[in-house]
C-alpha atoms as a PDB file:
ATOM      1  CA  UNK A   1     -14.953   7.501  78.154  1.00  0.00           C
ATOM      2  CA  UNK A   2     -17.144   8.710  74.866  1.00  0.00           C
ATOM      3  CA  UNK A   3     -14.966   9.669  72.062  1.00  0.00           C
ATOM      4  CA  UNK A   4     -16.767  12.195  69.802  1.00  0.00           C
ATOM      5  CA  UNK A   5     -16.434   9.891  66.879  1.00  0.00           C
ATOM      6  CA  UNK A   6     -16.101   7.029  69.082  1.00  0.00           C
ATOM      7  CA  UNK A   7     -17.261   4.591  66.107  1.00  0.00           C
ATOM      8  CA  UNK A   8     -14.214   5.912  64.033  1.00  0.00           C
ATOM      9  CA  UNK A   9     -11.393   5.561  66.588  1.00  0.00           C
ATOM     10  CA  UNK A  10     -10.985   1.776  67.898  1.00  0.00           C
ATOM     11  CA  UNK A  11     -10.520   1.252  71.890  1.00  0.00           C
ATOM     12  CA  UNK A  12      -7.062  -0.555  72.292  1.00  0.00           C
ATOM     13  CA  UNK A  13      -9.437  -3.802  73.384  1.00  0.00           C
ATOM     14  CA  UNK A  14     -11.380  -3.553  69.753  1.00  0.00           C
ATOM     15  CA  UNK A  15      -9.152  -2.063  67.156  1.00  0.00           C
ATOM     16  CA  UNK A  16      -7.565  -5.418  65.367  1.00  0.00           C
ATOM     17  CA  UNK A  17     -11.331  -6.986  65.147  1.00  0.00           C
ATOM     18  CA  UNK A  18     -12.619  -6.886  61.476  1.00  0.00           C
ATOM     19  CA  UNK A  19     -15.100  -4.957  60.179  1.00  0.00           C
ATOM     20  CA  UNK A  20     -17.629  -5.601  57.763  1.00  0.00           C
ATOM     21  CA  UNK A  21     -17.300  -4.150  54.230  1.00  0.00           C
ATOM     22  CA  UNK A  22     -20.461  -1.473  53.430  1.00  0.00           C
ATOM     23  CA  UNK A  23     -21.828  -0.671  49.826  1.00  0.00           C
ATOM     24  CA  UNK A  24     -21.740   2.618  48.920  1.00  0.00           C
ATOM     25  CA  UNK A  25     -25.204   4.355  48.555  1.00  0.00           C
ATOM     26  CA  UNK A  26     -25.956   6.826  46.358  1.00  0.00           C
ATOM     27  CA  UNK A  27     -26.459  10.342  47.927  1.00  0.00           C
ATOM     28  CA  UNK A  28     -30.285  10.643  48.159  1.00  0.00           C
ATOM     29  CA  UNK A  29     -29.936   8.085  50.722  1.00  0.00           C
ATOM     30  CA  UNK A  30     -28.577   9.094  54.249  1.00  0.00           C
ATOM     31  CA  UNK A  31     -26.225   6.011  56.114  1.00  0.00           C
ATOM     32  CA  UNK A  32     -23.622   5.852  58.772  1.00  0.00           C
ATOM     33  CA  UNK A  33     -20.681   6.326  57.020  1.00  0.00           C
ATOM     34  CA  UNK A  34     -17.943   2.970  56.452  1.00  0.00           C
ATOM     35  CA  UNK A  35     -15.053   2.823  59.519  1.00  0.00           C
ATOM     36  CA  UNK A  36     -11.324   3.110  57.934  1.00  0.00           C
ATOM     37  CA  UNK A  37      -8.951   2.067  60.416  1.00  0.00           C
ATOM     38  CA  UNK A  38      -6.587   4.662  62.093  1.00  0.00           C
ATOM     39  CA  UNK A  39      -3.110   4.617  60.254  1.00  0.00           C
ATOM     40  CA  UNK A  40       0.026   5.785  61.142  1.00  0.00           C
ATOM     41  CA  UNK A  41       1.099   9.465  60.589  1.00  0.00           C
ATOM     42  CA  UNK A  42       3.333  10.551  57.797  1.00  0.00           C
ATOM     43  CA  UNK A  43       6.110  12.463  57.630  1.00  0.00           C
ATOM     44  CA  UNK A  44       6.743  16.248  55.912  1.00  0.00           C
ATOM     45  CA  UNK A  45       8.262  15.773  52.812  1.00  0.00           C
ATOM     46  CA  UNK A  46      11.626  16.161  51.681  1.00  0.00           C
ATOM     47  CA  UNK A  47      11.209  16.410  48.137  1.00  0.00           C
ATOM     48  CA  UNK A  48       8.092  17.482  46.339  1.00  0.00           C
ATOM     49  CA  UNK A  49       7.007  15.276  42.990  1.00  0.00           C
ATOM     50  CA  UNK A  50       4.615  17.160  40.283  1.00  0.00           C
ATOM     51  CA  UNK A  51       2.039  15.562  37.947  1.00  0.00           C
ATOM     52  CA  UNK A  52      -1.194  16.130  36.389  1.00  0.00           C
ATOM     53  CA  UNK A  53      -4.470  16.955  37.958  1.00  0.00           C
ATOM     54  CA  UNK A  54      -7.909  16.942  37.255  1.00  0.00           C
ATOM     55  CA  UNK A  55     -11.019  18.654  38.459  1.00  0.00           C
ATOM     56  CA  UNK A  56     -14.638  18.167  38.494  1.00  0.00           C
ATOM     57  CA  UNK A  57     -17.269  18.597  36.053  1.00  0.00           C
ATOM     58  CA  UNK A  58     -19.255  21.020  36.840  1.00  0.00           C
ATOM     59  CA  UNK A  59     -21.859  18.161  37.180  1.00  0.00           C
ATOM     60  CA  UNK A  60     -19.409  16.988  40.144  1.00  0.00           C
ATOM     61  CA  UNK A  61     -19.397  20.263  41.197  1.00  0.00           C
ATOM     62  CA  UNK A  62     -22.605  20.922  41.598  1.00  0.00           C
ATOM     63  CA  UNK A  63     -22.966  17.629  43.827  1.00  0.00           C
ATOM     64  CA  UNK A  64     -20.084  18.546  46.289  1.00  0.00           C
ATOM     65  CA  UNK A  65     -21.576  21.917  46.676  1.00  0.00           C
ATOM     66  CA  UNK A  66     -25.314  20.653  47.606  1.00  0.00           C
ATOM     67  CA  UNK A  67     -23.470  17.928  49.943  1.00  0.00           C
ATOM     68  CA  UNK A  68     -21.623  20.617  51.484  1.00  0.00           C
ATOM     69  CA  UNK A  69     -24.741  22.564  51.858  1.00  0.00           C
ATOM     70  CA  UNK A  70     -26.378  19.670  53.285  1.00  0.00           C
ATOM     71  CA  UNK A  71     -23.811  17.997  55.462  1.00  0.00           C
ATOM     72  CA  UNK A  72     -22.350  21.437  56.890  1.00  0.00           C
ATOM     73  CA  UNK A  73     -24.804  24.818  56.066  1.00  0.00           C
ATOM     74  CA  UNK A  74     -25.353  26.835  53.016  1.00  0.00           C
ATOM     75  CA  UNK A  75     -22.382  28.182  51.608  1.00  0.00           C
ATOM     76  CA  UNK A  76     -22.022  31.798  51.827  1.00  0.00           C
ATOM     77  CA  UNK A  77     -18.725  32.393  50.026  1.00  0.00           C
ATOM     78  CA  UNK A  78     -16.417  30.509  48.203  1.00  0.00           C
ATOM     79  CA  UNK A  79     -12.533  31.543  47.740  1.00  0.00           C
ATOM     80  CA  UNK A  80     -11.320  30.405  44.589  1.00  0.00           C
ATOM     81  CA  UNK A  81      -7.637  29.089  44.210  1.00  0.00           C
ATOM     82  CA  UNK A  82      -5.625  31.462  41.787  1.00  0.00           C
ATOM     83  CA  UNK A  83      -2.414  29.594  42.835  1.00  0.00           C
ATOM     84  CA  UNK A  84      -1.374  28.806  39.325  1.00  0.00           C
ATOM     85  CA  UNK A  85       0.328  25.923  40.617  1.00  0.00           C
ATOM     86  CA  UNK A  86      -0.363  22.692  41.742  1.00  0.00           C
ATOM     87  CA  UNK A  87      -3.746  21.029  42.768  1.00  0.00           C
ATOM     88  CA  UNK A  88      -6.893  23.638  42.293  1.00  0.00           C
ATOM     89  CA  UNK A  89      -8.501  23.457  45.969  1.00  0.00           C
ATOM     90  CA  UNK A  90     -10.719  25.889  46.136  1.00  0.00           C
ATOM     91  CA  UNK A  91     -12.356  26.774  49.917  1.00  0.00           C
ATOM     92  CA  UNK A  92     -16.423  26.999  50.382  1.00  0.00           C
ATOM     93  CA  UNK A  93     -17.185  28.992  53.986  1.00  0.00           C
ATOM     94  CA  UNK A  94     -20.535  28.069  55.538  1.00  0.00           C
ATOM     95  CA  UNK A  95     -21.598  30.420  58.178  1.00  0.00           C
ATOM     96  CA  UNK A  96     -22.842  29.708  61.646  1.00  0.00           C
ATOM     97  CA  UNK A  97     -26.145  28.582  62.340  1.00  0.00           C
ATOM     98  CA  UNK A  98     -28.160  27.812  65.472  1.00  0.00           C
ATOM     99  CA  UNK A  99     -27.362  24.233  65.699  1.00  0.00           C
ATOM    100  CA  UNK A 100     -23.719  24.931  64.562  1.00  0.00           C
ATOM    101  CA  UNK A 101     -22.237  27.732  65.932  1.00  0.00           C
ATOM    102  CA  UNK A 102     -19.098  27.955  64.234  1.00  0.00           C
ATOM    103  CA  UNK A 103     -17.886  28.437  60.458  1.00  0.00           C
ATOM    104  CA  UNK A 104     -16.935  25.492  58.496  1.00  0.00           C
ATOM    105  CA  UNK A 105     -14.467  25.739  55.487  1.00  0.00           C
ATOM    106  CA  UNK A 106     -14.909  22.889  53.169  1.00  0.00           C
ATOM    107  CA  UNK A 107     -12.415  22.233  49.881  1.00  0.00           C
ATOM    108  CA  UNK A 108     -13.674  21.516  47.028  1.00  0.00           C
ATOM    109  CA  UNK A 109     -11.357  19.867  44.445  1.00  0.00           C
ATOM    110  CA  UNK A 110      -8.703  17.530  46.155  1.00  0.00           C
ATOM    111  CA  UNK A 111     -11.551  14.737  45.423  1.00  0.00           C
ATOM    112  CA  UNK A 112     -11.291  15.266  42.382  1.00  0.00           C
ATOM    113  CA  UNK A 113      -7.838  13.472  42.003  1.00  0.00           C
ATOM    114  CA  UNK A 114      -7.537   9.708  43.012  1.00  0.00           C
ATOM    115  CA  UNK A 115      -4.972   8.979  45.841  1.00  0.00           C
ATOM    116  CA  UNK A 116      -2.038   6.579  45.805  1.00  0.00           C
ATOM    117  CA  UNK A 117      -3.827   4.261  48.247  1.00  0.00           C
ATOM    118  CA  UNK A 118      -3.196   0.650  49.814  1.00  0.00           C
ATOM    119  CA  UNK A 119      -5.128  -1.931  48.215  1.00  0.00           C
ATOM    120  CA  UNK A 120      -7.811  -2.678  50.970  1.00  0.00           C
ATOM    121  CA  UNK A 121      -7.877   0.923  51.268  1.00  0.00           C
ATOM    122  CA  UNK A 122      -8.696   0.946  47.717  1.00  0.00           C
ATOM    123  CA  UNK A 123     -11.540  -1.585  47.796  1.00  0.00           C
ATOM    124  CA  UNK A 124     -12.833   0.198  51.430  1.00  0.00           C
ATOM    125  CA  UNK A 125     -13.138   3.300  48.394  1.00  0.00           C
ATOM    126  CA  UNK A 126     -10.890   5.462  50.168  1.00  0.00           C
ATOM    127  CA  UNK A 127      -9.256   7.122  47.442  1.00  0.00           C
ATOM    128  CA  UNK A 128     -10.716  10.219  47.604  1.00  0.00           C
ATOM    129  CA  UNK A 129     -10.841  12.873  49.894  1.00  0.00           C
ATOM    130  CA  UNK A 130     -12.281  16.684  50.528  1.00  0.00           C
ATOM    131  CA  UNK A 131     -10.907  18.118  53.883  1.00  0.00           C
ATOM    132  CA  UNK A 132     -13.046  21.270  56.449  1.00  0.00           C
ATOM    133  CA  UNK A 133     -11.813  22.755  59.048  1.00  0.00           C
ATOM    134  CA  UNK A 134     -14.576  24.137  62.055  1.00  0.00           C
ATOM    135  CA  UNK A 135     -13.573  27.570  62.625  1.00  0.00           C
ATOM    136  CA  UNK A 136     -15.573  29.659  66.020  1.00  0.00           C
ATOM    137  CA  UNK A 137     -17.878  32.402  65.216  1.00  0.00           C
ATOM    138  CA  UNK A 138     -15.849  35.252  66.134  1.00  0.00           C
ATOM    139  CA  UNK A 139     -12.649  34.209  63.688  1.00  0.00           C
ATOM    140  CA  UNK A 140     -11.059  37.044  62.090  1.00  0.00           C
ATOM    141  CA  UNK A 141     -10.820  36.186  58.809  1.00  0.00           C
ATOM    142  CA  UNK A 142      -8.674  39.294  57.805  1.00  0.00           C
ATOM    143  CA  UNK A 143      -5.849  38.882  60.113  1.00  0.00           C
ATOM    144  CA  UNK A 144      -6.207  34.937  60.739  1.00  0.00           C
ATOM    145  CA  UNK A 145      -6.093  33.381  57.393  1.00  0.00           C
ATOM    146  CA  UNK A 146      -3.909  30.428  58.087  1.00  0.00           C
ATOM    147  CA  UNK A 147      -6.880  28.075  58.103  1.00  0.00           C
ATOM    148  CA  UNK A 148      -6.805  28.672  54.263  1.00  0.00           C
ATOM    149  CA  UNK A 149      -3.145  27.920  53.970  1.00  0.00           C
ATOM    150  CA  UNK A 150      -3.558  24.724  56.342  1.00  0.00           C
ATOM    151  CA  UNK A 151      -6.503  23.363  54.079  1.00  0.00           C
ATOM    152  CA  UNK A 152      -4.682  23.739  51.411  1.00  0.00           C
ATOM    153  CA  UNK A 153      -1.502  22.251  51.738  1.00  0.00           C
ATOM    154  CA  UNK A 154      -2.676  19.271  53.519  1.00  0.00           C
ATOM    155  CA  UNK A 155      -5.575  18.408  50.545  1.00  0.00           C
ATOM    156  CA  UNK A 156      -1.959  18.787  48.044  1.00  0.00           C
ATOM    157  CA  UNK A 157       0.216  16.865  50.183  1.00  0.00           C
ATOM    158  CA  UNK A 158      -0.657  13.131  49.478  1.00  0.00           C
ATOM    159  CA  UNK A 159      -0.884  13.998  45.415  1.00  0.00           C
ATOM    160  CA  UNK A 160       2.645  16.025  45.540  1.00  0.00           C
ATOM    161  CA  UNK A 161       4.700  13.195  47.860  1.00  0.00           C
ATOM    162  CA  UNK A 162       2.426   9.984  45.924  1.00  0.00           C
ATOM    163  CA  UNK A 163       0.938   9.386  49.644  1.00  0.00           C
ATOM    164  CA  UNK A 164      -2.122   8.726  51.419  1.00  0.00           C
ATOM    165  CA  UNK A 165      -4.073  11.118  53.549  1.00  0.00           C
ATOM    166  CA  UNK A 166      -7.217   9.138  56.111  1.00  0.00           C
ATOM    167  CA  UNK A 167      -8.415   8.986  59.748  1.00  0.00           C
ATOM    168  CA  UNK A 168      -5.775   9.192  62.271  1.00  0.00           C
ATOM    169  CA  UNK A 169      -3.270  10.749  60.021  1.00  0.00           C
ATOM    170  CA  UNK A 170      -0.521  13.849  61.455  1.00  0.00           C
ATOM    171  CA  UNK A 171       0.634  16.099  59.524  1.00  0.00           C
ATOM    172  CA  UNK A 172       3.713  18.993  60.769  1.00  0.00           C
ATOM    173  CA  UNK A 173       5.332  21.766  59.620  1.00  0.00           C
ATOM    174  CA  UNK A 174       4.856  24.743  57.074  1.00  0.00           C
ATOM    175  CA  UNK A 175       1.328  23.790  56.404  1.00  0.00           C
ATOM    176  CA  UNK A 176       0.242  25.634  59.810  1.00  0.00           C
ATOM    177  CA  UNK A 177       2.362  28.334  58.820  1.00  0.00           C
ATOM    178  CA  UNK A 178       1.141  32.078  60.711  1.00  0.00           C
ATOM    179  CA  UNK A 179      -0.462  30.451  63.783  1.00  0.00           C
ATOM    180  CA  UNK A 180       1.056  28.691  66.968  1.00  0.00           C
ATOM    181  CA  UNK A 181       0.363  25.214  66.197  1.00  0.00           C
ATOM    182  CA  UNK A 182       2.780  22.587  64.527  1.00  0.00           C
ATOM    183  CA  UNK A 183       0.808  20.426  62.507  1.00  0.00           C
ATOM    184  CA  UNK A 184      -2.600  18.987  61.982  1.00  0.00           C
ATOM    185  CA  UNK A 185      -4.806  15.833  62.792  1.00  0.00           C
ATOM    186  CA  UNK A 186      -6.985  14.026  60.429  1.00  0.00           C
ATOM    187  CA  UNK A 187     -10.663  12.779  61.515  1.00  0.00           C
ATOM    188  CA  UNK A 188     -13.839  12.263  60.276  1.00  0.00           C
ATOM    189  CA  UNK A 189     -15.775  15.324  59.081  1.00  0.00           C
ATOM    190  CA  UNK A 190     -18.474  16.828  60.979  1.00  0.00           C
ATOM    191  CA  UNK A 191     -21.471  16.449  59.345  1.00  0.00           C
ATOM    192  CA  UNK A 192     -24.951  17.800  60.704  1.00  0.00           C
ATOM    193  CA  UNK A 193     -27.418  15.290  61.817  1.00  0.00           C
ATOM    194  CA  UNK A 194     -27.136  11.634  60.168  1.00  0.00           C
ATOM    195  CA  UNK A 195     -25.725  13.276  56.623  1.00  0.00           C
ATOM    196  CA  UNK A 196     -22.961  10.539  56.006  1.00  0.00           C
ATOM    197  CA  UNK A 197     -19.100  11.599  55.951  1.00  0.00           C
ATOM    198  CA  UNK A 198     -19.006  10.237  51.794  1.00  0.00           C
ATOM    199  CA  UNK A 199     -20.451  11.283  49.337  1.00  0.00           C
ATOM    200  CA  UNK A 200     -21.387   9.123  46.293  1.00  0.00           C
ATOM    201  CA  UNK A 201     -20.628  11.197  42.525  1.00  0.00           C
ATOM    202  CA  UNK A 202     -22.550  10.309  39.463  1.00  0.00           C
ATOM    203  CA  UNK A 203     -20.145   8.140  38.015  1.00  0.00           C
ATOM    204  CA  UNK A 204     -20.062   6.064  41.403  1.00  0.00           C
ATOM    205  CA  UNK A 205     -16.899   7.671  43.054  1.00  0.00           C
ATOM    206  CA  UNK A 206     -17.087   7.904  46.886  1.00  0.00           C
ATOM    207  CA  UNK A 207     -15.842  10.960  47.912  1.00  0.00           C
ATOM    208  CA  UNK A 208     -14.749  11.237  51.844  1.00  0.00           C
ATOM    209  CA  UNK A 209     -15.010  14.154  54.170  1.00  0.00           C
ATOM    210  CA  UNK A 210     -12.336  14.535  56.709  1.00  0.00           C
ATOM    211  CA  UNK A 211     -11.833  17.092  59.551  1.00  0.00           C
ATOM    212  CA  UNK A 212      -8.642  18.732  60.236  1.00  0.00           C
ATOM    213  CA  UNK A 213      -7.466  19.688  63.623  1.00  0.00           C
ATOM    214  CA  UNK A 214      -4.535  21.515  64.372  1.00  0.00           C
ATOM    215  CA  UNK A 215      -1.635  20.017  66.736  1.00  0.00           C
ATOM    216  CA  UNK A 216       0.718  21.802  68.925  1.00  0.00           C
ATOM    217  CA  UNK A 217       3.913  20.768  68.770  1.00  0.00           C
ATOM    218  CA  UNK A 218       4.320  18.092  72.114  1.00  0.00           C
ATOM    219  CA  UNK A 219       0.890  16.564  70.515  1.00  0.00           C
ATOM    220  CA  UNK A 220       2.206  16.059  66.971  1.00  0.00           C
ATOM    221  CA  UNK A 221       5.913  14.781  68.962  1.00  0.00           C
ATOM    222  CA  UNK A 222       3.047  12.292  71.495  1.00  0.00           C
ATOM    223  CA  UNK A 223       1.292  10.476  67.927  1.00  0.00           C
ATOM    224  CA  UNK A 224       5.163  10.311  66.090  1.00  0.00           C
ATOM    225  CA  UNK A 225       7.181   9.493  68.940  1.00  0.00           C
ATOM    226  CA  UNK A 226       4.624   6.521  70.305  1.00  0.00           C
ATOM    227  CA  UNK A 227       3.170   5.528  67.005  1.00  0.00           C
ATOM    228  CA  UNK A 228      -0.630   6.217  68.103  1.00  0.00           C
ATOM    229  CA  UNK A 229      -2.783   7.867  67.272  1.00  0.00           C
ATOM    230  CA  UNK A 230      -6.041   6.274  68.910  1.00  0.00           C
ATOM    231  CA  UNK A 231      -4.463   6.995  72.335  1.00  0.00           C
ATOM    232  CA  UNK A 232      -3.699  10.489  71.282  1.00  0.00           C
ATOM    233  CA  UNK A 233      -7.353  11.013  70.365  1.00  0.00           C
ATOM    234  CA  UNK A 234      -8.968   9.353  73.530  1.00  0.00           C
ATOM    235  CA  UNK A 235      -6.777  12.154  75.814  1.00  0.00           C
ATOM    236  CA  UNK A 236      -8.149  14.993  73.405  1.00  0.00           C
ATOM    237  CA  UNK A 237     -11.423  13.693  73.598  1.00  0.00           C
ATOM    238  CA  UNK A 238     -11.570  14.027  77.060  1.00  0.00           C
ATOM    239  CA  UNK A 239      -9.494  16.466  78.079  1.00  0.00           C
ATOM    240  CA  UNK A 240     -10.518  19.006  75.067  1.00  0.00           C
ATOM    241  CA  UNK A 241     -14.294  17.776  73.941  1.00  0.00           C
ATOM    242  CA  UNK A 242     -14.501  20.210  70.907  1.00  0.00           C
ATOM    243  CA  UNK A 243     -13.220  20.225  66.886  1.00  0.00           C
ATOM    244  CA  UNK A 244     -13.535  24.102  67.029  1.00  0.00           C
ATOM    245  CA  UNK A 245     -10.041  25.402  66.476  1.00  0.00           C
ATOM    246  CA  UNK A 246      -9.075  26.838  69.713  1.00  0.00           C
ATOM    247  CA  UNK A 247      -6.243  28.975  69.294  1.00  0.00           C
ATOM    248  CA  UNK A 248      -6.310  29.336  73.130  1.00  0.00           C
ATOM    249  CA  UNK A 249      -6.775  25.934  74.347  1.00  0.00           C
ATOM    250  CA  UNK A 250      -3.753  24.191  76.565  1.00  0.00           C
ATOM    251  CA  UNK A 251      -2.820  20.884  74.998  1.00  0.00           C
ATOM    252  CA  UNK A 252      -4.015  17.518  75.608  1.00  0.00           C
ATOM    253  CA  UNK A 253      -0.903  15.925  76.211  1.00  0.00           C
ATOM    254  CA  UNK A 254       1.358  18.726  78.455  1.00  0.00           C
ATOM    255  CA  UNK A 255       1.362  16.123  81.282  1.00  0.00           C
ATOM    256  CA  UNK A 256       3.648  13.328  79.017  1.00  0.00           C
ATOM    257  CA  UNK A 257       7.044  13.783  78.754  1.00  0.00           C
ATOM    258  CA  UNK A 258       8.185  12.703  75.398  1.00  0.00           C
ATOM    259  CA  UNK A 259      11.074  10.446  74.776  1.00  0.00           C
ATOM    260  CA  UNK A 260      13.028  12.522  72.451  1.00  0.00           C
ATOM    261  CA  UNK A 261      15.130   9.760  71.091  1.00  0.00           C
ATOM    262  CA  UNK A 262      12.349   7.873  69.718  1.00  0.00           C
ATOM    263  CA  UNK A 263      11.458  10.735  67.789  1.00  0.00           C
ATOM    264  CA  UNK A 264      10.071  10.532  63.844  1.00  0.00           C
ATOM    265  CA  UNK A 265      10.298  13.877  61.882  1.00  0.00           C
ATOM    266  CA  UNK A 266      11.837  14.384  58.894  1.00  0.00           C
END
């Protein structure tokens, strides 16, 4: 079986061998992006913590906005968080293009804060994220915003609850709020031709690019109830094949009957 990012998501035979540790390069240079290990997926919070945030210089800006130019398309619109509260995140929309029919909607501002990351995770420079979303080319924008709201509340989660947010990741609840999924599923962003998933800022931060894709509810209950979520990805990547949000696609796992007592959802 090929996984789409097979490299990313260990086979059960592979995933405890060690991996060698990569040197960031600076973003001129194009590179296969480092592997972070799958972890397990966290629970919606109970109680939501504030602090401080920062955002980018508009020298940083201007960097994430060519990268997502270059890794994605050129933007064609960016929404701009008037919130008031929290994290700024605002959303960049590229359009579709011959070679990628579909929108992508990119953040731009959850790298900006540092996460509260383990320490390997630390040294694998993990600690910062941006999240996109691949949206088909016939999305109504008007009437199906939740893509926004999903973005959004996923790039504040890890920052509000003093958590982590990387490959293999689940998310569920209120962040999918106004469509018919349950939750969402982090990957690796997809990133047009070899354009790496991190980006490298001038003061040497790594920023990563992750790919959200929403979960229905048995598919968020298969990764929490069983604890994994590289067996959860090799059934969607065969039995689904695309990161385009399908709003009417069956699930992946509607063939497992979950064990309800084993269940992790707070």
């Amino acid at each position: 079986m090929k996984n789409l990012f097979g490299g990313f998501f260990k086979s059960k035979k592979d995933r405890d061998k060690k991996k060698k540790t990569e040197t960031p390069a600076p973003p001129e240079q194009k590179r296969e992006p480092q592997i972070m290990e799958s972890v397990s997926p966290i629970p919606e919070p109970k109680v939501r913590r504030e602090r401080a945030y920062t955002t980018y210089s508009d020298e940083e800006r201007e960097y994430i906005e060519r990268y997502i130019a270059d890794a994605f398309g050129p933007i064609v619109r960016t929404y701009y968080d008037a919130d008031g509260e929290g994290m700024r995140v605002d959303i960049a929309v590229t359009e579709p293009t011959p070679d990628r029919r579909y929108y992508t909607l990119a953040t731009i501002g959850m790298g900006a804060n540092r996460m509260r990351v383990p320490k390997e995770m630390e040294e694998r420079n993990a600690a910062f994220a941006e999240l996109s979303v691949c949206l088909p080319a016939d999305w109504d924008f008007v009437n199906d915003s939740w893509p926004f709201h999903m973005l959004k509340m996923t790039a504040r989660f890890p920052f509000d609850n003093h958590d982590m947010l990387g490959v293999g990741n689940a998310y569920h609840g209120s962040i999918v709020r106004g469509s018919e999924f349950a939750g969402t599923f982090v990957i690796p962003a997809a990133t047009r031709g070899r354009v790496s998933t991190r980006l490298m800022l001038p003061n040497g931060k790594i920023v990563n690019y992750y790919l959200l894709l929403p979960l229905y509810e048995d598919e968020w209950q298969y990764i929490t109830t069983r604890h994994d979520s590289v067996s959860f990805w090799e059934r969607y990547s065969e039995r689904i094949g695309s990161i385009v949000v399908d709003t009417e696609r069956e699930s992946c796992v509607s063939d497992v009957e979950i064990e309800e007592e084993d269940e992790w959802n707070i």
